[in-house]
N, C-alpha and C. Protein backbone atom coordinates (compact mmCIF):
# COMPACT_ATOMS: atom_id res chain seq x y z
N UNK A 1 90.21 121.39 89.88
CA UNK A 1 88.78 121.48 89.88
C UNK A 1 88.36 122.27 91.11
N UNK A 2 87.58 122.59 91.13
CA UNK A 2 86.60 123.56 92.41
C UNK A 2 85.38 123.53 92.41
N UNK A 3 84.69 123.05 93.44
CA UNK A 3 83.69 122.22 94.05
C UNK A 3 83.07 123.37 94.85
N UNK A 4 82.00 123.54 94.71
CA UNK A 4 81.27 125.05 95.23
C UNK A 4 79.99 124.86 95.28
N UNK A 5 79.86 123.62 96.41
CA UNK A 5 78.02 123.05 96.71
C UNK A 5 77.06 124.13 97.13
N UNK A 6 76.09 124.27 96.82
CA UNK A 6 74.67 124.87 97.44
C UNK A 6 74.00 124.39 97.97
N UNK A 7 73.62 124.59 99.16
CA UNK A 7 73.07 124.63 99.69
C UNK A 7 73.00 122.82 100.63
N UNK A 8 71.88 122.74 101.35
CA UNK A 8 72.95 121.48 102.27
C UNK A 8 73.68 121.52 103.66
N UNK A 9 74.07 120.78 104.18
CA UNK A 9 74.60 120.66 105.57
C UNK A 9 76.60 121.39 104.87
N UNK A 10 76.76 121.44 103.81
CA UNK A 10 78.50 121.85 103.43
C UNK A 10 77.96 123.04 102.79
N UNK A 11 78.92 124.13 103.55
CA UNK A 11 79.19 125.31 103.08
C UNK A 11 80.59 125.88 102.81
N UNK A 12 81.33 124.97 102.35
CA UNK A 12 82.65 125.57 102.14
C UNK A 12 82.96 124.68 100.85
N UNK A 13 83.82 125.59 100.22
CA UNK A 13 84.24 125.41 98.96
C UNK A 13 85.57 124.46 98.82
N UNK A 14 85.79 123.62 98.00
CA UNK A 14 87.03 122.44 98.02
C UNK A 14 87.90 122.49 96.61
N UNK A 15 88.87 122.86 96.53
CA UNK A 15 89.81 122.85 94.88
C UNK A 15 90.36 121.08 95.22
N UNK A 16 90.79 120.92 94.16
CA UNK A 16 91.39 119.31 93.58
C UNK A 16 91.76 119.72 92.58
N UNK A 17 93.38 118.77 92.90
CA UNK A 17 94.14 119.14 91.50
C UNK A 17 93.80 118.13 90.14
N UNK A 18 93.85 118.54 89.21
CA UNK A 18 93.08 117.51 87.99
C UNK A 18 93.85 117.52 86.98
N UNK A 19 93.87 115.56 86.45
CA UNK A 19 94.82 115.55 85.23
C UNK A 19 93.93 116.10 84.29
N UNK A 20 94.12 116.81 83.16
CA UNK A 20 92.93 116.61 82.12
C UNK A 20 93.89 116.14 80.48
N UNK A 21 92.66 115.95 79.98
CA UNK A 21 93.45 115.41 78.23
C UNK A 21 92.49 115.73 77.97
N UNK A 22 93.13 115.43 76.07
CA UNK A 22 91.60 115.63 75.12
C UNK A 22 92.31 115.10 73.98
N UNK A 23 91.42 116.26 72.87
CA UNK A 23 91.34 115.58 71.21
C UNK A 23 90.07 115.89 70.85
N UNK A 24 90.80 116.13 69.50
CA UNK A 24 89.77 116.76 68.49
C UNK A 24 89.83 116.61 67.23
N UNK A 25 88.77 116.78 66.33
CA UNK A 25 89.46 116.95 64.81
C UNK A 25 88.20 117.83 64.07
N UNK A 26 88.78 118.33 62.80
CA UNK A 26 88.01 119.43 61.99
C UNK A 26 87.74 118.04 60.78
N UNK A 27 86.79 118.76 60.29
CA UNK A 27 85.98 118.21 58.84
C UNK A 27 85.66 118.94 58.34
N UNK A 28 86.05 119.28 57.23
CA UNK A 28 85.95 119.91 56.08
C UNK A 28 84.67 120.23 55.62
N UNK A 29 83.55 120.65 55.49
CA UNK A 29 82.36 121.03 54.70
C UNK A 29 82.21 121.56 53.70
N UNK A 30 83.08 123.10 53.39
CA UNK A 30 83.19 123.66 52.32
C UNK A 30 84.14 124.59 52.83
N UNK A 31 84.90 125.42 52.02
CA UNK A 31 85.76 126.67 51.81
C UNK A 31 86.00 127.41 52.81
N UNK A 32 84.69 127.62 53.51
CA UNK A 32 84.73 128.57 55.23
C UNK A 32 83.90 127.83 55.86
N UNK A 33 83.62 126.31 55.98
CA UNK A 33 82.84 126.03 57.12
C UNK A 33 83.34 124.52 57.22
N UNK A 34 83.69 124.38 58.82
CA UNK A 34 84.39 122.59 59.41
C UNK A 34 83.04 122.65 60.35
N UNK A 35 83.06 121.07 60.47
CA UNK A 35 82.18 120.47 61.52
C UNK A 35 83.31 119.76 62.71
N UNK A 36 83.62 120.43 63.68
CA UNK A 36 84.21 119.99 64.69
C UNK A 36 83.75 119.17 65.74
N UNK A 37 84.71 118.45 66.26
CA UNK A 37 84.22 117.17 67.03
C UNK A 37 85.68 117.17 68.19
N UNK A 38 85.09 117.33 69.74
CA UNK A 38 86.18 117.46 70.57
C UNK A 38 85.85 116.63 71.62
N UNK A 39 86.77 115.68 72.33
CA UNK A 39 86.48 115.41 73.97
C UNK A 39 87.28 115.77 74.68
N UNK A 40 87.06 116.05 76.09
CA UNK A 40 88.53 116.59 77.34
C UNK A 40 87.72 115.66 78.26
N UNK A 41 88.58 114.67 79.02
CA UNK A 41 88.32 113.71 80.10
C UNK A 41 89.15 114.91 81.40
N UNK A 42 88.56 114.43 82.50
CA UNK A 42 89.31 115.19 83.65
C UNK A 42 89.18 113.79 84.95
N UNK A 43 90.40 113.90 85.22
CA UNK A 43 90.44 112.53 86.46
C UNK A 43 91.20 113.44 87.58
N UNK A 44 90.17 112.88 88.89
CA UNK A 44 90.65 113.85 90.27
C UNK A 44 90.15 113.12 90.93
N UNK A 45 90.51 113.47 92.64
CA UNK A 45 90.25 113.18 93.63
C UNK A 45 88.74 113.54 94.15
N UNK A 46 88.00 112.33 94.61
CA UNK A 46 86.31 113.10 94.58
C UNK A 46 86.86 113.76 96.09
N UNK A 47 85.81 115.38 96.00
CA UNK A 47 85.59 116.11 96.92
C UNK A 47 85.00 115.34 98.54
N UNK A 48 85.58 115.93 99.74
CA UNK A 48 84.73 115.36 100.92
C UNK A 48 84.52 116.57 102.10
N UNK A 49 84.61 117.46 101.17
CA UNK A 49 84.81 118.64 102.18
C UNK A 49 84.41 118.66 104.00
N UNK A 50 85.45 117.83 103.65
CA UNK A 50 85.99 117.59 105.53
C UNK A 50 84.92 116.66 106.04
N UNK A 51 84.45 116.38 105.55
CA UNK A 51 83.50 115.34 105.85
C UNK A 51 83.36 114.11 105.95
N UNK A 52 83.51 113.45 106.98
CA UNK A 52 84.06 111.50 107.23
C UNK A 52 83.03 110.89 106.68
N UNK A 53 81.36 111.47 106.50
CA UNK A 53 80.60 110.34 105.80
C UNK A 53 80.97 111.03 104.17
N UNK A 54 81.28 111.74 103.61
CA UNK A 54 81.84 111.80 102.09
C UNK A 54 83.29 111.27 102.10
N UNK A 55 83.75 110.87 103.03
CA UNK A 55 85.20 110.50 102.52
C UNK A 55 85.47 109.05 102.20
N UNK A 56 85.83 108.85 101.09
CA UNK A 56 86.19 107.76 99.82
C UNK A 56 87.48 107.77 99.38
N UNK A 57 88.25 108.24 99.56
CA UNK A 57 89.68 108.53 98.96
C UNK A 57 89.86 107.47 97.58
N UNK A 58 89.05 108.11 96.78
CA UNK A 58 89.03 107.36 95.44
C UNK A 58 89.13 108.65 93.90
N UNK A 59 89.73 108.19 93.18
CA UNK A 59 89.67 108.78 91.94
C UNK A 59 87.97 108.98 91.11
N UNK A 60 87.79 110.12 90.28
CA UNK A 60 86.77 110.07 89.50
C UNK A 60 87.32 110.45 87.97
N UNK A 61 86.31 110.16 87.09
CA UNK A 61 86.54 110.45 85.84
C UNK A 61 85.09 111.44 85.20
N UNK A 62 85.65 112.89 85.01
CA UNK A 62 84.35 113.40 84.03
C UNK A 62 84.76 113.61 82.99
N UNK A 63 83.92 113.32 81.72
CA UNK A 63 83.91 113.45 80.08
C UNK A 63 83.08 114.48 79.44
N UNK A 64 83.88 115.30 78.76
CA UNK A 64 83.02 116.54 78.51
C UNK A 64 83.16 116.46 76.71
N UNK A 65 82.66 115.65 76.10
CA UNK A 65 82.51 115.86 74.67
C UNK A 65 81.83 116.78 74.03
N UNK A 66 81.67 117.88 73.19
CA UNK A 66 80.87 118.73 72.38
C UNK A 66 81.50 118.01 70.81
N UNK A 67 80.26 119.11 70.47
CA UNK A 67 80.54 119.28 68.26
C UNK A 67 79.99 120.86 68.24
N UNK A 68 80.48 121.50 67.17
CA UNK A 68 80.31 122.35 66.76
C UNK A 68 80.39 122.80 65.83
N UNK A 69 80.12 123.91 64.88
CA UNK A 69 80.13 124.26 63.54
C UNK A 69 81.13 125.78 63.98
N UNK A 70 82.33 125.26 62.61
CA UNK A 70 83.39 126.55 62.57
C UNK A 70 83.47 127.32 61.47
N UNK A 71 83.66 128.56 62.13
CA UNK A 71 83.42 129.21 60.19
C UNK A 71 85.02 130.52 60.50
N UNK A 72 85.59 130.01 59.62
CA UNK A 72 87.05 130.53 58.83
C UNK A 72 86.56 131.67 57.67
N UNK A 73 87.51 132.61 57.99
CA UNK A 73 87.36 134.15 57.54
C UNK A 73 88.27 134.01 56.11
């Protein structure tokens, strides 16, 4: 992950390495068109860019679910 705050007392940028997963599945609608359905979780180290009042040395979890409509040629 990469952490790239604006503006604020932190001006420097922080990477963290991140597990990620997911999953998905298609649904059928008709002949050339699925209704898709996906999630990707990402678990990392929260950012403290050098900073003793941000530092927590704790794990986070973000969930990024979408849907979408697919169309096959």
């Amino acid at each position: 992950m990469f952490f790239d705050p604006r503006g604020g007392s932190v001006s420097d940028e922080q990477t963290r390495g991140a597990f990620v997963y997911g999953g998905g599945f298609d649904v059928p609608m008709s002949k050339h068109f699925l209704l898709r359905a996906q999630y990707r979780g990402f678990v990392y180290k929260t950012p403290d860019f050098e900073m003793t009042s941000l530092k927590v040395d704790k794990y986070t979890h973000s969930a990024v679910p979408s849907a979408g409509l697919v169309f096959t040629f």
